[in-house]
C-alpha atoms as a PDB file:
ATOM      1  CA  UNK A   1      48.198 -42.245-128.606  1.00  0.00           C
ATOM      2  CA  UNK A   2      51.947 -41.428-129.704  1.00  0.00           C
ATOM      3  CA  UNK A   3      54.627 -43.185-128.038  1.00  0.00           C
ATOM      4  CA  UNK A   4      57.273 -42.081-125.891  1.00  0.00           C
ATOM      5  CA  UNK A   5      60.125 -43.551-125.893  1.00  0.00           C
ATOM      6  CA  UNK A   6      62.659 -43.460-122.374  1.00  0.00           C
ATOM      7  CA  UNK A   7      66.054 -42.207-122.999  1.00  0.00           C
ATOM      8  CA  UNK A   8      68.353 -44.564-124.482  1.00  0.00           C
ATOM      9  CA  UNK A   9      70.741 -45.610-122.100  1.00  0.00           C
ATOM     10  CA  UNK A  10      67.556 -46.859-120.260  1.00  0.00           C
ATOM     11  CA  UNK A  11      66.496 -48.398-123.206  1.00  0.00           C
ATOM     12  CA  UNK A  12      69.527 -49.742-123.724  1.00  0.00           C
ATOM     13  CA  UNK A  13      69.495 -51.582-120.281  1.00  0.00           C
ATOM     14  CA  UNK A  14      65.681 -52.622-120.427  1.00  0.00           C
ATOM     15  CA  UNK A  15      66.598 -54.211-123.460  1.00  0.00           C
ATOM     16  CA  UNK A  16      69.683 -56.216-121.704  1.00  0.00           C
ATOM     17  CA  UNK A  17      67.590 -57.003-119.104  1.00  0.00           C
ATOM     18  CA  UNK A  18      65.119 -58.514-121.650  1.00  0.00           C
ATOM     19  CA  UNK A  19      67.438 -60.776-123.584  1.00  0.00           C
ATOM     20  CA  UNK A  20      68.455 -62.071-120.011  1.00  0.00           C
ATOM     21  CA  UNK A  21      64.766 -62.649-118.812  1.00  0.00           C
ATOM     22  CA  UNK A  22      64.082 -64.430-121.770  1.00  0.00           C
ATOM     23  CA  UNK A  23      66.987 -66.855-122.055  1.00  0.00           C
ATOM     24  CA  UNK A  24      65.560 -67.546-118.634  1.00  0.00           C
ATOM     25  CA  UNK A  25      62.080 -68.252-119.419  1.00  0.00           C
ATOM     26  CA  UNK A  26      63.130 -70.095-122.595  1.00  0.00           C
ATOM     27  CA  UNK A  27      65.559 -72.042-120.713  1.00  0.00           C
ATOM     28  CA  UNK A  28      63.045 -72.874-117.216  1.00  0.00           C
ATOM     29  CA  UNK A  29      60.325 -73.448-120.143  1.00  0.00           C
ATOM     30  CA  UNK A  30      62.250 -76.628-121.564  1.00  0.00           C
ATOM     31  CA  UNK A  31      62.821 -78.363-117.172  1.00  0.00           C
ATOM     32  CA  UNK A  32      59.966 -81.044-116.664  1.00  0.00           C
ATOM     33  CA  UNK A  33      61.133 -80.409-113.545  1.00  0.00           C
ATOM     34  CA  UNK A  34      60.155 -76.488-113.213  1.00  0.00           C
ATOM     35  CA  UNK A  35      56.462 -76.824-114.671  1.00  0.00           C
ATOM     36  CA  UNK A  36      53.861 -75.025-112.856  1.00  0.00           C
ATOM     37  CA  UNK A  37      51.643 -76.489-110.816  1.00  0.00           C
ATOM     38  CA  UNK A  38      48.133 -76.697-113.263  1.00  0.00           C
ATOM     39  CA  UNK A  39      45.491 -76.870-110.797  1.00  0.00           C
ATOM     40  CA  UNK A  40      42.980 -74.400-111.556  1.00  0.00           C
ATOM     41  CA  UNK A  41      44.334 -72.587-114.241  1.00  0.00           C
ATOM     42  CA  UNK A  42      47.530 -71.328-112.414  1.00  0.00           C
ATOM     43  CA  UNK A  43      49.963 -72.582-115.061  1.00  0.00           C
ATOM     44  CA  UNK A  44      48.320 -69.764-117.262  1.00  0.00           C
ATOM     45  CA  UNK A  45      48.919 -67.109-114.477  1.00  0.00           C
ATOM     46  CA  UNK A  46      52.169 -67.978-114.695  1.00  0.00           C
ATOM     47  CA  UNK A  47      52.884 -67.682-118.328  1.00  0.00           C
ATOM     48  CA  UNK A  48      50.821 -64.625-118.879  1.00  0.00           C
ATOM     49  CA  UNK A  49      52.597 -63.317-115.574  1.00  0.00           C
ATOM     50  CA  UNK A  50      56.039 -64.279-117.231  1.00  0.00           C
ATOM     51  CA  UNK A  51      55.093 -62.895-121.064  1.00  0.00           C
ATOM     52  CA  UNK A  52      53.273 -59.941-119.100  1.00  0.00           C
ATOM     53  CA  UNK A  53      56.801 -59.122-117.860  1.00  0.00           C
ATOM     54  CA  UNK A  54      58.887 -59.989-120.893  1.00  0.00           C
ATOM     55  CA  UNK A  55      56.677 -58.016-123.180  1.00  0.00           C
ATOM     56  CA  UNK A  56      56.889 -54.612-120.564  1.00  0.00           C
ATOM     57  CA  UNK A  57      60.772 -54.827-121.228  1.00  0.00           C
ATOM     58  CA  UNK A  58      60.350 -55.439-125.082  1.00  0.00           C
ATOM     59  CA  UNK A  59      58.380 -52.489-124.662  1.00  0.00           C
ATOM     60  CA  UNK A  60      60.337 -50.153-122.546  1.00  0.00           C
ATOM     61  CA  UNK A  61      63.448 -51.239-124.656  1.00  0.00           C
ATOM     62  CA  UNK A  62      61.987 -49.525-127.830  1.00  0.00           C
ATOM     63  CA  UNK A  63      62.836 -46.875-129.330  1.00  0.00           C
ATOM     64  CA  UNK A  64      59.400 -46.602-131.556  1.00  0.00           C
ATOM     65  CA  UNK A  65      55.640 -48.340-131.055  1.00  0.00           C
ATOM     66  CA  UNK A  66      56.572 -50.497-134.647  1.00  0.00           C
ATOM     67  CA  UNK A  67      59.994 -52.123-132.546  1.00  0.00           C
ATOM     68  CA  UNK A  68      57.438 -52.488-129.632  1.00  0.00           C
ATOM     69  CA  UNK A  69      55.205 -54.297-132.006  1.00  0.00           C
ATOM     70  CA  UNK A  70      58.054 -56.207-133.344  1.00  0.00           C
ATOM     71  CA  UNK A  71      58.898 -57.433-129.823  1.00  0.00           C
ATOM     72  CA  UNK A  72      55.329 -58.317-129.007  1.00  0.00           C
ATOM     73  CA  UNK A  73      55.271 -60.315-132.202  1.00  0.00           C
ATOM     74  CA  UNK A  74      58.762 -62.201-131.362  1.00  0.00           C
ATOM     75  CA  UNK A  75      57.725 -63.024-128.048  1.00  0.00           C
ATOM     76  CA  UNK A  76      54.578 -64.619-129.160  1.00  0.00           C
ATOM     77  CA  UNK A  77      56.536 -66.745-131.484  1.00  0.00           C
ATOM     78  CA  UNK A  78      58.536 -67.686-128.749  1.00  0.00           C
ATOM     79  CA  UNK A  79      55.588 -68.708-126.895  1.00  0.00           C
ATOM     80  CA  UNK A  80      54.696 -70.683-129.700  1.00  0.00           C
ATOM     81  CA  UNK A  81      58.399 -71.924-130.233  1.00  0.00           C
ATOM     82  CA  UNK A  82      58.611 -73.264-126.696  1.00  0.00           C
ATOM     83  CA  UNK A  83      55.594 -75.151-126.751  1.00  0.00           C
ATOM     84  CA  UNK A  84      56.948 -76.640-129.971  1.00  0.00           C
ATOM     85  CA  UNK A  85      60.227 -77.805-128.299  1.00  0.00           C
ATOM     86  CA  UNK A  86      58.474 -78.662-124.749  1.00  0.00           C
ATOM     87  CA  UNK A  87      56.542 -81.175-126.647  1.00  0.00           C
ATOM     88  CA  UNK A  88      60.145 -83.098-127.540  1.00  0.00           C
ATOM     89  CA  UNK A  89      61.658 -82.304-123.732  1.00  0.00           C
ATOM     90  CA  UNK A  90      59.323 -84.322-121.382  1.00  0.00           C
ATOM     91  CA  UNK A  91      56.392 -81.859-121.576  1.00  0.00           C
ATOM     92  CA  UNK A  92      53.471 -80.957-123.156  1.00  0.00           C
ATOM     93  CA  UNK A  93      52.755 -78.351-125.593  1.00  0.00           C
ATOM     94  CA  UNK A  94      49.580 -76.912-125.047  1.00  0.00           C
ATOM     95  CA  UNK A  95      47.026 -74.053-126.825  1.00  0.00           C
ATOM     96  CA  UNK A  96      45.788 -72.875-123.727  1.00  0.00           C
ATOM     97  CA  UNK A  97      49.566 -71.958-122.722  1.00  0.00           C
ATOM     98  CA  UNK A  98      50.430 -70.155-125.743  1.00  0.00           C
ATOM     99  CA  UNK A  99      47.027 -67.820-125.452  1.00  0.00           C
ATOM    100  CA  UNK A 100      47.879 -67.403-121.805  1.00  0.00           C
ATOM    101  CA  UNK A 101      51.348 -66.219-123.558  1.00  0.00           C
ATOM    102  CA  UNK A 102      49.350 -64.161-125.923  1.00  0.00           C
ATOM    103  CA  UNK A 103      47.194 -62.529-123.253  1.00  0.00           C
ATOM    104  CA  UNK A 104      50.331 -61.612-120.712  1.00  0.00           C
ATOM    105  CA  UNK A 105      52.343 -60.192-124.302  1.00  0.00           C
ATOM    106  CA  UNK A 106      49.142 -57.723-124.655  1.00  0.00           C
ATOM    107  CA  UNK A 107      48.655 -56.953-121.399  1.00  0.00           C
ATOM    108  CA  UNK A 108      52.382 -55.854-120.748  1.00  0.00           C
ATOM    109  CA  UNK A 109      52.436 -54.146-123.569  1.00  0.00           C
ATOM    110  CA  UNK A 110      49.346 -51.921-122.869  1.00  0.00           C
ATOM    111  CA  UNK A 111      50.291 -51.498-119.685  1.00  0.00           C
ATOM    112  CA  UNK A 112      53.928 -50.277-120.320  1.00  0.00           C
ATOM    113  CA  UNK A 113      52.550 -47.732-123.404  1.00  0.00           C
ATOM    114  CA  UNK A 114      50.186 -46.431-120.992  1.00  0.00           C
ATOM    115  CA  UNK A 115      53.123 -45.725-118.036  1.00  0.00           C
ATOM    116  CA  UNK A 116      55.402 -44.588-120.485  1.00  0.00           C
ATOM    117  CA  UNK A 117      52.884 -42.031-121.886  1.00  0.00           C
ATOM    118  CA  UNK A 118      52.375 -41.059-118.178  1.00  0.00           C
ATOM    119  CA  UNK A 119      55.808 -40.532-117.515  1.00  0.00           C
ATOM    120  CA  UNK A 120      56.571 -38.126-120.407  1.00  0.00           C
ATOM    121  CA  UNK A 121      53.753 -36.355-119.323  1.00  0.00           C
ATOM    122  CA  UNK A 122      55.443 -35.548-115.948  1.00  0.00           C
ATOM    123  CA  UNK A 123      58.873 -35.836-117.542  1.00  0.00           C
ATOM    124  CA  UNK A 124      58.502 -33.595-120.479  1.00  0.00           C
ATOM    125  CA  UNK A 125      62.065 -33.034-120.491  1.00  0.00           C
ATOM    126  CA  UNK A 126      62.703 -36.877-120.943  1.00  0.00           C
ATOM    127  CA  UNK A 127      62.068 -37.240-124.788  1.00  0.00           C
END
């Protein structure tokens, strides 16, 4: 399936929008304070919800699928990173977080390919 880039001054703001998000996430990642609640698994809805979103904007912010890739990639390291540093902040680093990280990074990332393929198709004009 090629990719389809959006136009880059959307791009360009998905992109500032990401860098924001994620100095959020890695920031509300490292508050004992701010740690989701874990019964039942919900912790992991969270942080696939949260890398779900992140990886969307990586995504959308791209200009080819390899820079998509190459966001998808950084934000699982960052997934991994944080659980490194949560481990020295109060918290605990945990497996089962980073592949909830893992699973939300693939997810968003299929998902936004898939709507950005649909939208050149009505947008032809777009690319």
């Amino acid at each position: 399936m090629p990719f389809h880039p959006l136009p880059r001054p959307l791009r360009q703001g998905m992109l500032a929008a990401l860098l924001g998000f994620m100095a959020f996430a890695f920031w509300a990642a490292l508050q004992p304070e701010l740690a989701p609640p874990g019964a039942y698994g919900a912790d992991k809805i969270v942080h696939a919800t949260v890398f779900a979103f992140l990886a969307s904007l990586g995504t959308t912010a791209s200009a080819t699928r390899r820079g998509a890739l190459r966001w998808a990639f950084f934000l699982v390291a960052l997934g991994a990173g944080i659980e490194v540093v949560q481990s020295f902040v109060g918290r605990d680093a945990s497996l089962a977080d980073l592949i909830g990280d893992s699973i939300g990074v693939t997810t968003g990332f299929t998902t936004a390919c898939l709507m950005l393929s649909q939208v050149a198709r009505r947008l032809p004009a777009m690319t």
